[in-house]
Protein backbone atom coordinates (compact mmCIF):
# COMPACT_ATOMS: atom_id res chain seq x y z
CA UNK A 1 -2.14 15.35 27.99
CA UNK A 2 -5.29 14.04 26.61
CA UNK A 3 -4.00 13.65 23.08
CA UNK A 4 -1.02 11.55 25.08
CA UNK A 5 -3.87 9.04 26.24
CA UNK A 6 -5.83 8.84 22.72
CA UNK A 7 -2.76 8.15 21.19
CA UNK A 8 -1.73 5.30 23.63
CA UNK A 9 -5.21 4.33 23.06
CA UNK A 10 -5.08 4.16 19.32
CA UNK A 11 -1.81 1.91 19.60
CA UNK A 12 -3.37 -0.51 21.41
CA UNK A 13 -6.15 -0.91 18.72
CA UNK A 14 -3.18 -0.68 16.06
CA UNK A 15 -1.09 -3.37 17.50
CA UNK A 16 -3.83 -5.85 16.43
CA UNK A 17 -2.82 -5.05 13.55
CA UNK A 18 0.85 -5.60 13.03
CA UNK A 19 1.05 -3.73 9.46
CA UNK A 20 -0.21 -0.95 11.31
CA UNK A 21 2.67 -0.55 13.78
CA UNK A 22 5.33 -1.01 11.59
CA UNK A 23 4.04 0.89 8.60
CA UNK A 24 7.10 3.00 7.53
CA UNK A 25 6.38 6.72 7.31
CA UNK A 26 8.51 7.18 4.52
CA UNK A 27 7.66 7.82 1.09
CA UNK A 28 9.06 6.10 -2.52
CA UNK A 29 9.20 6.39 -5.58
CA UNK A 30 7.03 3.85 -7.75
CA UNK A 31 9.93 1.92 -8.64
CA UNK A 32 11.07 1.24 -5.14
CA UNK A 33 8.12 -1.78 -5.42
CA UNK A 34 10.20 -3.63 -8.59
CA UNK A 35 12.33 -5.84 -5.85
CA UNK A 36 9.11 -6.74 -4.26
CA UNK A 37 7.83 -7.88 -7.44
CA UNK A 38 10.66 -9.70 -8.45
CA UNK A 39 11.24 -11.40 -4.90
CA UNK A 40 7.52 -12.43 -5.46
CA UNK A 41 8.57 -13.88 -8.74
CA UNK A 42 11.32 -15.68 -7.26
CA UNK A 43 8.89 -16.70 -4.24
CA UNK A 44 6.81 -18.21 -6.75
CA UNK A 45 9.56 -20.17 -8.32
CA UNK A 46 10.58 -21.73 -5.24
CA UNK A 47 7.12 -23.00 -4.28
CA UNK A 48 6.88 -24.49 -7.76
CA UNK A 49 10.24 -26.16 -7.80
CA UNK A 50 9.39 -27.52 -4.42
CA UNK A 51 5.54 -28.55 -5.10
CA UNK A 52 4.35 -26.53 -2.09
CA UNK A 53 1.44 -25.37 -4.60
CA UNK A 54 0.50 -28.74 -5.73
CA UNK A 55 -2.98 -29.96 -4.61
CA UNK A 56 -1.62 -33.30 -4.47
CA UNK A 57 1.00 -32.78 -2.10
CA UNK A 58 -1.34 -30.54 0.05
CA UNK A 59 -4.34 -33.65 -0.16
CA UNK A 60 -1.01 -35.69 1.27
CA UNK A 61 -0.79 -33.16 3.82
CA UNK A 62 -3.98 -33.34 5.13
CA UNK A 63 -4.60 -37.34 4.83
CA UNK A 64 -1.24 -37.70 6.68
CA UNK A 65 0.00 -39.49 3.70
CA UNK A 66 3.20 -37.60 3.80
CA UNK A 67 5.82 -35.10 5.47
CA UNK A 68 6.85 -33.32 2.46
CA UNK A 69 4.65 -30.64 3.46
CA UNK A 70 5.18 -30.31 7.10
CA UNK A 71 8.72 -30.49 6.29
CA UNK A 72 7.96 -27.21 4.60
CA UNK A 73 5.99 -25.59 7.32
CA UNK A 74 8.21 -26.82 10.23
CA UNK A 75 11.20 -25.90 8.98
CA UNK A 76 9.19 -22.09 7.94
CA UNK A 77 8.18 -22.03 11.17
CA UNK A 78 11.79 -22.72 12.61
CA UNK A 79 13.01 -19.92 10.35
CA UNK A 80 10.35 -17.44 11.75
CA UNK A 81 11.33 -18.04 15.17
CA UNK A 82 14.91 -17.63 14.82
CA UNK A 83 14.30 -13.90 12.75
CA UNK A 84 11.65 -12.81 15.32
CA UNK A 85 14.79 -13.76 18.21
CA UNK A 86 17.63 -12.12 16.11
CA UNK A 87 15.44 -9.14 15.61
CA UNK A 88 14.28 -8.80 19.25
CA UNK A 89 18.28 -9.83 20.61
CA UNK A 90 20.01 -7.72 18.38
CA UNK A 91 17.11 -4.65 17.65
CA UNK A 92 17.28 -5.41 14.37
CA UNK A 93 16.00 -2.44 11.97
CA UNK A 94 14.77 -2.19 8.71
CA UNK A 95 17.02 -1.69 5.26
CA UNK A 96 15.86 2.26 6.05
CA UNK A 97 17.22 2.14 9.46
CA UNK A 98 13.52 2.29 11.08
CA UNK A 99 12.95 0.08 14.20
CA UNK A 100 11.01 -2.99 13.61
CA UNK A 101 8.29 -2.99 16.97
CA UNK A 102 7.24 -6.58 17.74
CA UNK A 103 3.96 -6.83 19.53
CA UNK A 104 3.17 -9.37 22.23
CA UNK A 105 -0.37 -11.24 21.06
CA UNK A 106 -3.15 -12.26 23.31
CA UNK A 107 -4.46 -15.25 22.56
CA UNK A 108 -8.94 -15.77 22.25
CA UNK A 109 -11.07 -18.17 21.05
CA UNK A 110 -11.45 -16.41 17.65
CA UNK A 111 -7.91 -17.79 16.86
CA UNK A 112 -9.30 -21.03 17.01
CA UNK A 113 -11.85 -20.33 14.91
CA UNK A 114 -10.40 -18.20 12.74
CA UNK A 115 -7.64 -20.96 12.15
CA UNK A 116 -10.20 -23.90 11.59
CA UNK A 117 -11.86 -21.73 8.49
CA UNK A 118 -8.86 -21.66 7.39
CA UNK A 119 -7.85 -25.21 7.73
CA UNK A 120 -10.92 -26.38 6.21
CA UNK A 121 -10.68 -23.49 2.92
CA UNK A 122 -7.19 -25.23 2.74
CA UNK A 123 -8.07 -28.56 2.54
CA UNK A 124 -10.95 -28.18 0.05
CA UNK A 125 -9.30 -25.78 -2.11
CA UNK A 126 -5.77 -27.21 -2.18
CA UNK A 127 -4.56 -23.72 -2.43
CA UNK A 128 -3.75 -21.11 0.97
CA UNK A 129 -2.82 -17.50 -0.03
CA UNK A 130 0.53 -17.78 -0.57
CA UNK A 131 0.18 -20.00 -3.70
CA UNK A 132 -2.55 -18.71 -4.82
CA UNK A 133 -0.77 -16.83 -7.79
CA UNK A 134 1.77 -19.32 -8.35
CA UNK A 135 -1.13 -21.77 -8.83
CA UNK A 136 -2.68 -19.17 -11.33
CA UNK A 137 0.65 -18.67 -12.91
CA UNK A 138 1.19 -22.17 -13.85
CA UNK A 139 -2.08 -22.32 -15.69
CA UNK A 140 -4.16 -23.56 -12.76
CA UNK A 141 -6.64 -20.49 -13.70
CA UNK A 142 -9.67 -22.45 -11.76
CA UNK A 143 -7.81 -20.88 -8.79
CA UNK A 144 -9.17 -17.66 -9.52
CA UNK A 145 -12.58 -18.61 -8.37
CA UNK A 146 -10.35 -19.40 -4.51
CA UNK A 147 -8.70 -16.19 -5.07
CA UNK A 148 -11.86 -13.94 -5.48
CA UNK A 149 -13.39 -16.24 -2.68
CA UNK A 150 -10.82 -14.90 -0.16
CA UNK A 151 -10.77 -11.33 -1.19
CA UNK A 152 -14.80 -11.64 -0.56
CA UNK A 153 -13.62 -13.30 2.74
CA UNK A 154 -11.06 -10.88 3.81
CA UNK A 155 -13.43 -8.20 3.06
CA UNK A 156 -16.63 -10.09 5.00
CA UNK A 157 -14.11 -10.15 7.93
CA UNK A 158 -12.67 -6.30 7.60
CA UNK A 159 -16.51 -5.43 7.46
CA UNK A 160 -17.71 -7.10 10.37
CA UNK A 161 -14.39 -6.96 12.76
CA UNK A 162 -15.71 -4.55 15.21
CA UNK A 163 -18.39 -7.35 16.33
CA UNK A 164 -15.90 -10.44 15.78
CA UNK A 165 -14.14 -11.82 19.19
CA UNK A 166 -10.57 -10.69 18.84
């Protein structure tokens, strides 16, 4: 009974963390990771083509100087909510035939905060962490210095979580 309570416990701690939840509990071989690479690759292509990673267009962004990029986010955004609905109508599971669990989130104030860091990292960087390595990729190697800044970041955060408001 008790380990029935600890491990309701630890789920509720886990479903903070969505990778967590989902993680499949099956096991590959190494080259089961090529078609994440090469939809990566392709990921990368895209956001080139379509100047998502150009500092210009993101410096437009934020000086509401165009819509290109909030075209790009809305209709991402618009995408996302009609997978999460189709998943959740239908019980959509994975390519493995493991069920995809879709945590309700609380909001908090640290989402606020959390999202203004962000914001501002954005906007002086020109770069977010999606196109981070297509920026690098295209020769754009001063990028590096944002990519090591929010590894440091992400590991700052992972380090003092526990005492963050969640």
């Amino acid at each position: 009974m008790q380990q029935n309570i600890d491990a309701g416990a630890d789920l509720q701690v886990r479903e903070q963390d969505a990778i967590c939840v989902n993680e499949s509990r099956l096991q590959h071989k190494w080259y089961h990771n090529i078609k994440y690479l090469i939809v990566g690759i392709l990921f990368g292509i895209v956001f080139v083509k379509a100047e998502i990673i150009s500092w210009f267009r993101i410096q437009e962004m934020f000086r509401l100087q165009s819509f290109h990029m909030y075209g790009v986010i809305g209709s991402a955004v618009v995408v996302g909510m009609i997978s999460v609905w189709l998943i959740r109508k239908y019980n959509i599971k994975t390519i493995y035939g493991e069920s995809i669990s879709i945590s309700p989130k609380k909001f908090n104030k640290g989402q606020v905060y959390g999202g203004l860091i962000f914001g501002f990292g954005w906007a002086i960087t020109g770069a977010c962490p999606g196109p981070l390595f297509a920026q690098i990729g295209t020769g754009a190697t001063v990028v590096t210095i944002t990519l090591l800044s929010a590894i440091a970041g992400t590991w700052v955060y992972g380090y003092f979580r526990e005492k963050l408001p969640h």
